[in-house]
PDB file of N, CA and C in Angstrom:
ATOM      1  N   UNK A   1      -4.154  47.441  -6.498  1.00  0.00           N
ATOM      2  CA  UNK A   1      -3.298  46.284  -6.352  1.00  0.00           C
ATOM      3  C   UNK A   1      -2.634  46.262  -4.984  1.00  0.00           C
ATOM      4  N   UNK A   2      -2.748  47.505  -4.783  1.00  0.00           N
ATOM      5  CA  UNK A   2      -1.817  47.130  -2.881  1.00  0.00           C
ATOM      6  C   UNK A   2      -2.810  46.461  -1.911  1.00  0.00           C
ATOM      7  N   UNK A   3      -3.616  46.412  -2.294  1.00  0.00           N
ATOM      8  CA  UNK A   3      -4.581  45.382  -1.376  1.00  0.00           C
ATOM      9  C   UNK A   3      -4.258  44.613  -1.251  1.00  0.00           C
ATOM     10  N   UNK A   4      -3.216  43.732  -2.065  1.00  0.00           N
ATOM     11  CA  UNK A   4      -2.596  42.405  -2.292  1.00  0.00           C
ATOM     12  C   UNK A   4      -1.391  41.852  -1.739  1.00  0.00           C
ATOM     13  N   UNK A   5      -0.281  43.439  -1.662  1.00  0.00           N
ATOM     14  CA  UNK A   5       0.802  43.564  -0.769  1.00  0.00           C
ATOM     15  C   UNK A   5       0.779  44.738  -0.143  1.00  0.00           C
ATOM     16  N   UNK A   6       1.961  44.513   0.508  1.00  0.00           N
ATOM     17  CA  UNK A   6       2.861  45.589   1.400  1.00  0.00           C
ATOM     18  C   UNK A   6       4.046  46.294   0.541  1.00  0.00           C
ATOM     19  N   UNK A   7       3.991  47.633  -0.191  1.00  0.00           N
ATOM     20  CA  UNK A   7       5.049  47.763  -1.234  1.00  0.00           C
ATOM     21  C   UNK A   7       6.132  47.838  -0.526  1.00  0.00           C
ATOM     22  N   UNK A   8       6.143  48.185   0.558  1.00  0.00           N
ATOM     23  CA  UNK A   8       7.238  48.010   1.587  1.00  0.00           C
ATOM     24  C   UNK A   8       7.988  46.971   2.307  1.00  0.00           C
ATOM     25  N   UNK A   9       6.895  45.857   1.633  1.00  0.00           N
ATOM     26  CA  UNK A   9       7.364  44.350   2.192  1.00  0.00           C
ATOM     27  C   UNK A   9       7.810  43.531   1.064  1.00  0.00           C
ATOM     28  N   UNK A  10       8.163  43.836  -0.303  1.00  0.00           N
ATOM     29  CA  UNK A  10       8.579  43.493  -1.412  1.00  0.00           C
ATOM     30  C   UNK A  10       9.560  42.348  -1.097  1.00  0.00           C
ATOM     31  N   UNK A  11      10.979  42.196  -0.726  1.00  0.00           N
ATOM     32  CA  UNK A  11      11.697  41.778  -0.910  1.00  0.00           C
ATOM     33  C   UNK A  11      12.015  41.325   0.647  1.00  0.00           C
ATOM     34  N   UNK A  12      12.183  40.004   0.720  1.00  0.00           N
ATOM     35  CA  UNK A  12      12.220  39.403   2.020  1.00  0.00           C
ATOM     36  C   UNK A  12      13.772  39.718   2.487  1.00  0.00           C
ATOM     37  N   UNK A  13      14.388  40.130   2.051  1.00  0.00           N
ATOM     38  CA  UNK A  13      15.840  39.870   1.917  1.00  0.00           C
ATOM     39  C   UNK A  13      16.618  40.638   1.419  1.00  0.00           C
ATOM     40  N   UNK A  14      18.333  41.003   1.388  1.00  0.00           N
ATOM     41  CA  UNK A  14      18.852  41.763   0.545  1.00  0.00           C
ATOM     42  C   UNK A  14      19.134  40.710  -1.120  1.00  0.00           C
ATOM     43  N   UNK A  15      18.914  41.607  -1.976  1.00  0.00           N
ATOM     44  CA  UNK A  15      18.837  40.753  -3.276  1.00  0.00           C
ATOM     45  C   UNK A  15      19.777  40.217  -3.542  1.00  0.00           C
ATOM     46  N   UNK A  16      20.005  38.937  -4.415  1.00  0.00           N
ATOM     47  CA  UNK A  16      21.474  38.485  -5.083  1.00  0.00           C
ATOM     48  C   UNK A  16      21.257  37.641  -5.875  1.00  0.00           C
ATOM     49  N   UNK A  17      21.640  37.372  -6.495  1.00  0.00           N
ATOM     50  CA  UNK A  17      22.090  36.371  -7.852  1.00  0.00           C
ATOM     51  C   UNK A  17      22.423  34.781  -7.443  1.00  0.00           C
ATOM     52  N   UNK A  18      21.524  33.972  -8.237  1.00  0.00           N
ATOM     53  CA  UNK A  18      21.615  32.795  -7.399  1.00  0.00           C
ATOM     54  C   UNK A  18      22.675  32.013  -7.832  1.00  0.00           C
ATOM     55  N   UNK A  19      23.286  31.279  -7.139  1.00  0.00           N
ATOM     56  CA  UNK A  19      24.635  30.161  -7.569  1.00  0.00           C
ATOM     57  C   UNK A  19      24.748  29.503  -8.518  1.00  0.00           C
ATOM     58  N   UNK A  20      23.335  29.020  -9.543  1.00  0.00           N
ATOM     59  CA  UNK A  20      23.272  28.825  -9.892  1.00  0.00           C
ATOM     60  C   UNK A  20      23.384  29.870 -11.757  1.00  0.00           C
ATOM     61  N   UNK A  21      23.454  30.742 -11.555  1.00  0.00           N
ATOM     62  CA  UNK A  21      23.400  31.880 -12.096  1.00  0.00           C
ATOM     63  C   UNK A  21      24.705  32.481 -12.219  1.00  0.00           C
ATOM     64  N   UNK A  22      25.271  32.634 -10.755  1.00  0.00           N
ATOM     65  CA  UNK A  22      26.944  32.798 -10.820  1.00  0.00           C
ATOM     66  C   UNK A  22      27.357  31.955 -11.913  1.00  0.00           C
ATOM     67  N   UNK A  23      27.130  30.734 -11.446  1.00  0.00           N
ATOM     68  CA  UNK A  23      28.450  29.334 -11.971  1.00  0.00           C
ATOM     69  C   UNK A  23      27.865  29.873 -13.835  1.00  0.00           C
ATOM     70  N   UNK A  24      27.048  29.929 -14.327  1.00  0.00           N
ATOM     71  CA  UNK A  24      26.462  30.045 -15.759  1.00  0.00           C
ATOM     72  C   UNK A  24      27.481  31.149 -16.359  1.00  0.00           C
ATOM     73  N   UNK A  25      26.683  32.404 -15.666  1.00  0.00           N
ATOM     74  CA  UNK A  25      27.967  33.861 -15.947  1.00  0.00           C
ATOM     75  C   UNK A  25      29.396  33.561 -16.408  1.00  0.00           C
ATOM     76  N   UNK A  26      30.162  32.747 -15.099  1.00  0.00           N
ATOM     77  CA  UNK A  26      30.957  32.131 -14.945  1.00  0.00           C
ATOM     78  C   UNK A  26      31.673  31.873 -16.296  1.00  0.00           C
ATOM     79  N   UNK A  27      30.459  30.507 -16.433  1.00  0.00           N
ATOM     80  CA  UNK A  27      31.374  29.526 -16.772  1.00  0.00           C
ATOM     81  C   UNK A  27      31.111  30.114 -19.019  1.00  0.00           C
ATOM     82  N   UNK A  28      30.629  31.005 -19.116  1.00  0.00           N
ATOM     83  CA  UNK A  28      30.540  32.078 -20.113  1.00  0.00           C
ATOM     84  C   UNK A  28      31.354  32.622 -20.056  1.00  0.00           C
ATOM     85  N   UNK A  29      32.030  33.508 -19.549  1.00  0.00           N
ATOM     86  CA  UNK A  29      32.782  34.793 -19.365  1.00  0.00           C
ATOM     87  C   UNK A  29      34.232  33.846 -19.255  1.00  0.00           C
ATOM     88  N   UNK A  30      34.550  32.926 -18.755  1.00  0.00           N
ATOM     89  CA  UNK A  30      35.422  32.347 -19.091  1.00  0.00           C
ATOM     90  C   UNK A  30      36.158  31.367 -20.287  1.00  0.00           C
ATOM     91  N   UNK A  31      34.878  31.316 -20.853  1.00  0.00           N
ATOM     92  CA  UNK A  31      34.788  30.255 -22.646  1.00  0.00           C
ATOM     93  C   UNK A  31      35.657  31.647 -23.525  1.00  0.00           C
ATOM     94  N   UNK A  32      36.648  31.336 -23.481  1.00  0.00           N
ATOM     95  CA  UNK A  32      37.303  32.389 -24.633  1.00  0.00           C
ATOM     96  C   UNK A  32      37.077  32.097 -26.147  1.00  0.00           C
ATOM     97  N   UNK A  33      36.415  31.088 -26.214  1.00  0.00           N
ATOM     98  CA  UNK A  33      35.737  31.058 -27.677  1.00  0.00           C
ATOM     99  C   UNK A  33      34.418  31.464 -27.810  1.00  0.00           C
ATOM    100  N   UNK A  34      33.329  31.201 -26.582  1.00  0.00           N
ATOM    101  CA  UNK A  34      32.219  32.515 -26.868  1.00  0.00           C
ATOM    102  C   UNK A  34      32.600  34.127 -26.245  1.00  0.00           C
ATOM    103  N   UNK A  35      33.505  34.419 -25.809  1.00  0.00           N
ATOM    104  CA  UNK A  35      34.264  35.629 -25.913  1.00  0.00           C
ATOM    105  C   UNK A  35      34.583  35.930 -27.510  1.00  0.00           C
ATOM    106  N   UNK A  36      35.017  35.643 -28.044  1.00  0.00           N
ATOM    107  CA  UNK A  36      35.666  35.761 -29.170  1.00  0.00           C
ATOM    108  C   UNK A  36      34.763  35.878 -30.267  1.00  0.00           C
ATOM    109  N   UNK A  37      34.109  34.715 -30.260  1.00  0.00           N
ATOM    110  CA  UNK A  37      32.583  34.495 -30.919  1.00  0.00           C
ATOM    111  C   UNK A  37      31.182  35.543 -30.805  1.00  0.00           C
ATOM    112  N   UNK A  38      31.260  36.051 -29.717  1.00  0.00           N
ATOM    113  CA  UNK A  38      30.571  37.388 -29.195  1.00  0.00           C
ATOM    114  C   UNK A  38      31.008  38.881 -28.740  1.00  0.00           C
ATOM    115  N   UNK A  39      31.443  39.118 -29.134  1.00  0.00           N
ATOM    116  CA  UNK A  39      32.256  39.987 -28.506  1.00  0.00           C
ATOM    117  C   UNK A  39      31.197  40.962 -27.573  1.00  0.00           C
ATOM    118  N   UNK A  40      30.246  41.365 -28.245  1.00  0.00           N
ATOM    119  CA  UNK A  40      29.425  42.531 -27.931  1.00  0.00           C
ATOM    120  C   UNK A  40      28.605  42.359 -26.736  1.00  0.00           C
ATOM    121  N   UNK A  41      28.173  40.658 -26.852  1.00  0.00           N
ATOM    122  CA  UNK A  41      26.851  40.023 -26.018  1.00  0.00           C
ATOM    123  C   UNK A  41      27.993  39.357 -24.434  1.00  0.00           C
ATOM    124  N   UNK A  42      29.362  39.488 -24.859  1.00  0.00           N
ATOM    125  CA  UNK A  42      30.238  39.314 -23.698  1.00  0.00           C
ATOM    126  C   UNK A  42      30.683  40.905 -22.490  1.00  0.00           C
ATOM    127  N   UNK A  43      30.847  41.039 -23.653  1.00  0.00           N
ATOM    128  CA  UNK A  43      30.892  42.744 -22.962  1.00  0.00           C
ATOM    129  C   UNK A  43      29.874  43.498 -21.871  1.00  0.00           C
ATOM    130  N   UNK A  44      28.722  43.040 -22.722  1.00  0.00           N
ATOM    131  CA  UNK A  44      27.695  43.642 -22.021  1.00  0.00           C
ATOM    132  C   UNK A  44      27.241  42.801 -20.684  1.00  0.00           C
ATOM    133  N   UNK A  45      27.599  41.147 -21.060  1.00  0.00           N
ATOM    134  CA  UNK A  45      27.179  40.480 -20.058  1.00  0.00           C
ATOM    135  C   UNK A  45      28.381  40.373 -18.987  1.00  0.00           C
ATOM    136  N   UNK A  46      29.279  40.915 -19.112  1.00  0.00           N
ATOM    137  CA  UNK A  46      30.344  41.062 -17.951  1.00  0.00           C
ATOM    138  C   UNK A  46      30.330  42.989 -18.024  1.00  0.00           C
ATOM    139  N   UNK A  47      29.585  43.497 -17.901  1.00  0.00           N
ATOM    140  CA  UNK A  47      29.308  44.915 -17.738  1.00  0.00           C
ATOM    141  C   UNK A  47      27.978  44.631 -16.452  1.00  0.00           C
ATOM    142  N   UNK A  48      27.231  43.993 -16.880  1.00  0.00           N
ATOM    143  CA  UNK A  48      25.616  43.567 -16.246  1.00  0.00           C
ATOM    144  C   UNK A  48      25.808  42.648 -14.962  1.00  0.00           C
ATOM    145  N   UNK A  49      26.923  41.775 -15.102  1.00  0.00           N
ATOM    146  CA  UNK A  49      27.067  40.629 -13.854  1.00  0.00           C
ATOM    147  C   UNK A  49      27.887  41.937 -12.976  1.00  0.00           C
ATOM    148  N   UNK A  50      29.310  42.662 -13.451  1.00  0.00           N
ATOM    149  CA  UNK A  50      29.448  43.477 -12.493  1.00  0.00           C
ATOM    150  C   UNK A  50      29.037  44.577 -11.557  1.00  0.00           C
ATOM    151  N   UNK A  51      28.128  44.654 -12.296  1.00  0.00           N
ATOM    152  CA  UNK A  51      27.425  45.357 -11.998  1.00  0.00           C
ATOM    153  C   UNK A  51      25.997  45.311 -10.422  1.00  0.00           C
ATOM    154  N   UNK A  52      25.781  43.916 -11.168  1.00  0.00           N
ATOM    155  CA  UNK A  52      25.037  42.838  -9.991  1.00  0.00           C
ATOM    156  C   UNK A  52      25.357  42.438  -8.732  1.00  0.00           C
ATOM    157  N   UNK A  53      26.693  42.077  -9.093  1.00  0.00           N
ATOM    158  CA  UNK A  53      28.321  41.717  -7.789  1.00  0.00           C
ATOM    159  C   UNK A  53      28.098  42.880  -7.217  1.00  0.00           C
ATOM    160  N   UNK A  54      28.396  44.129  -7.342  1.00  0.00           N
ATOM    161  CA  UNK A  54      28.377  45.021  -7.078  1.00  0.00           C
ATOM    162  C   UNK A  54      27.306  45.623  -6.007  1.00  0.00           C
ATOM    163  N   UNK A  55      26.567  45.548  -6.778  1.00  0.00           N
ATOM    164  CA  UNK A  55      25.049  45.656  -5.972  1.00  0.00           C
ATOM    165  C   UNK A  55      24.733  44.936  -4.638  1.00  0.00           C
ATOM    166  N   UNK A  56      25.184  43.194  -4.903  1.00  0.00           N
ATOM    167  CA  UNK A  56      24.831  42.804  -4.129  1.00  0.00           C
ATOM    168  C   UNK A  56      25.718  41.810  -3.141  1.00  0.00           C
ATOM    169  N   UNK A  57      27.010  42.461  -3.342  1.00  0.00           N
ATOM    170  CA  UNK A  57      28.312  42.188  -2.135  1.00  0.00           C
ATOM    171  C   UNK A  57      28.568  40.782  -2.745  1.00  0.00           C
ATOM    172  N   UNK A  58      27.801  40.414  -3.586  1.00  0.00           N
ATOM    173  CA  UNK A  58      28.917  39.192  -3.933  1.00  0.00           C
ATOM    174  C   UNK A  58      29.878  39.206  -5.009  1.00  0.00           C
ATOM    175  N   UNK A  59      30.671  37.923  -5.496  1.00  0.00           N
ATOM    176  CA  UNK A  59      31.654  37.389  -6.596  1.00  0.00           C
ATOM    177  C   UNK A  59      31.399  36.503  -7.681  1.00  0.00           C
ATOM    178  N   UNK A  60      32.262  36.131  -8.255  1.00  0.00           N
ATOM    179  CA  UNK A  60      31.876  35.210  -9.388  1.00  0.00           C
ATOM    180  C   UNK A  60      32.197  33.854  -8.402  1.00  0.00           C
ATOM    181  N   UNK A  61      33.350  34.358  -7.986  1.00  0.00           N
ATOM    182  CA  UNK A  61      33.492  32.651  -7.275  1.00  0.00           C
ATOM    183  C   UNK A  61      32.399  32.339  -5.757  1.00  0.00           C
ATOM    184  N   UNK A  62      32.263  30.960  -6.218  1.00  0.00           N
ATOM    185  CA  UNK A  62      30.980  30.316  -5.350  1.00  0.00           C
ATOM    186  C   UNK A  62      31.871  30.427  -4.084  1.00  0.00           C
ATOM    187  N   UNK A  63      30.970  30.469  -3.249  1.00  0.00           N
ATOM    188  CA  UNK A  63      31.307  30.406  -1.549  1.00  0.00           C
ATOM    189  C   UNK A  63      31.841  28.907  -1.521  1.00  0.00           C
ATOM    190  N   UNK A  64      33.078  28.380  -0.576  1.00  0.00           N
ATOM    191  CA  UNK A  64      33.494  27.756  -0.146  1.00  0.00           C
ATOM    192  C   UNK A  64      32.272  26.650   0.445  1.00  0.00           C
ATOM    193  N   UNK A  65      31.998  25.538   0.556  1.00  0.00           N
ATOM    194  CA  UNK A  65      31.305  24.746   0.887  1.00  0.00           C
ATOM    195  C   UNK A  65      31.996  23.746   2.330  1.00  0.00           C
ATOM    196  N   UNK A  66      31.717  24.100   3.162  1.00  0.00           N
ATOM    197  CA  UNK A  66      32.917  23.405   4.299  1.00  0.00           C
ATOM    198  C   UNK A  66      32.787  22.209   4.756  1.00  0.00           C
ATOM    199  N   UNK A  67      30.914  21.226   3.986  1.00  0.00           N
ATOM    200  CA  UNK A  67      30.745  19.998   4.452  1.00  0.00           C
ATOM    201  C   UNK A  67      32.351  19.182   3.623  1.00  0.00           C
ATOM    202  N   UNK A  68      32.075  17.939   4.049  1.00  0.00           N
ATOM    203  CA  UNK A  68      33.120  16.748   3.665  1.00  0.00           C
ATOM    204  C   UNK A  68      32.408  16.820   2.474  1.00  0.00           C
ATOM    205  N   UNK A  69      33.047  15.411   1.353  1.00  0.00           N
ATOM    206  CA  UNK A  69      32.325  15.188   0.326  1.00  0.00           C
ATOM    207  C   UNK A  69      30.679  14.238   0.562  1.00  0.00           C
ATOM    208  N   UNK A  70      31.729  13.365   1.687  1.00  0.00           N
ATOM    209  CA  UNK A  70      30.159  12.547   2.327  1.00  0.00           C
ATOM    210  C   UNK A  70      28.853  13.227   2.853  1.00  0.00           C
ATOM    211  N   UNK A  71      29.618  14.528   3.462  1.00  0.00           N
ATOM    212  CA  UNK A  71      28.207  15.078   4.293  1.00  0.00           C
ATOM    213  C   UNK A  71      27.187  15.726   2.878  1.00  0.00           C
ATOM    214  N   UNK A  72      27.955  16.116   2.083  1.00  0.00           N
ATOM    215  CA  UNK A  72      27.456  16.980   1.169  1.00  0.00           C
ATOM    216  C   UNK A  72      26.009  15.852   0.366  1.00  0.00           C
ATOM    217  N   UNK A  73      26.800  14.908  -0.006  1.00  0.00           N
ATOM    218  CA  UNK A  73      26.214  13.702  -0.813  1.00  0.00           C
ATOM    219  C   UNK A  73      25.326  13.098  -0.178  1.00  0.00           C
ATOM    220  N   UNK A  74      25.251  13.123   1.560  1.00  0.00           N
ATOM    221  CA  UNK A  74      24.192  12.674   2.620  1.00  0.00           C
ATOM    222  C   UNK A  74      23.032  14.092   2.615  1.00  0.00           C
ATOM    223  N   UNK A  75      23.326  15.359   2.542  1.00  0.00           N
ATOM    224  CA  UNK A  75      22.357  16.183   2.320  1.00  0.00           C
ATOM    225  C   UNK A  75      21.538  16.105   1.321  1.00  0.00           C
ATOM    226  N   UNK A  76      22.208  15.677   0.300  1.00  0.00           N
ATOM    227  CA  UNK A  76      21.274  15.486  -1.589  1.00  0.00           C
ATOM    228  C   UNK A  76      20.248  14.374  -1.143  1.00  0.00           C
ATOM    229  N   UNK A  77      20.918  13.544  -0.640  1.00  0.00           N
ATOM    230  CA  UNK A  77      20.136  12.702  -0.478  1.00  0.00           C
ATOM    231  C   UNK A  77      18.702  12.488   0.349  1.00  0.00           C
ATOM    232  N   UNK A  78      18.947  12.745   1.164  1.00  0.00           N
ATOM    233  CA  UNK A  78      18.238  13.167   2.487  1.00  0.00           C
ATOM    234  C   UNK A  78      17.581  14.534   2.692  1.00  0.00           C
ATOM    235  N   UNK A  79      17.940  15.360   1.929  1.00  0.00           N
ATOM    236  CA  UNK A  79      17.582  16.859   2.404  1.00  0.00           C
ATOM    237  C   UNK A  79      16.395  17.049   1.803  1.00  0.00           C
TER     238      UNK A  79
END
């Protein structure tokens, strides 16, 4: 199979968790009724995200976005 890659060329990048993935974690770990409702599957999944953060220098909270609201809404559009 290494004919196929470079095992050394695996990962273009340092790894991380996508924003989309944050905001999910997130917006879980903050529902104090599936906290409550899970206890076990919360635990573990705020054991596993810190763990991730950890790993890979980031947070739960999303990076600051510094376009305007217009520029942002001209990128969706256009980008």
């Amino acid at each position: 199979m290494s004919e196929f890659f470079d095992p050394k060329d695996m990962q273009p990048g340092a790894p991380r968790v996508s924003d989309a993935g944050l905001s999910y974690y997130k917006s879980l770990l903050d529902d104090p009724t599936w906290v409550t409702e899970n206890p076990r599957r919360a635990s573990f999944l705020r054991s596993s995200v810190d763990r991730a953060l950890a790993l890979t220098g980031q947070s739960l909270e999303p990076p600051s976005d510094p376009r305007s609201i217009a520029q942002q809404q001209y990128d969706r559009v256009h980008a």
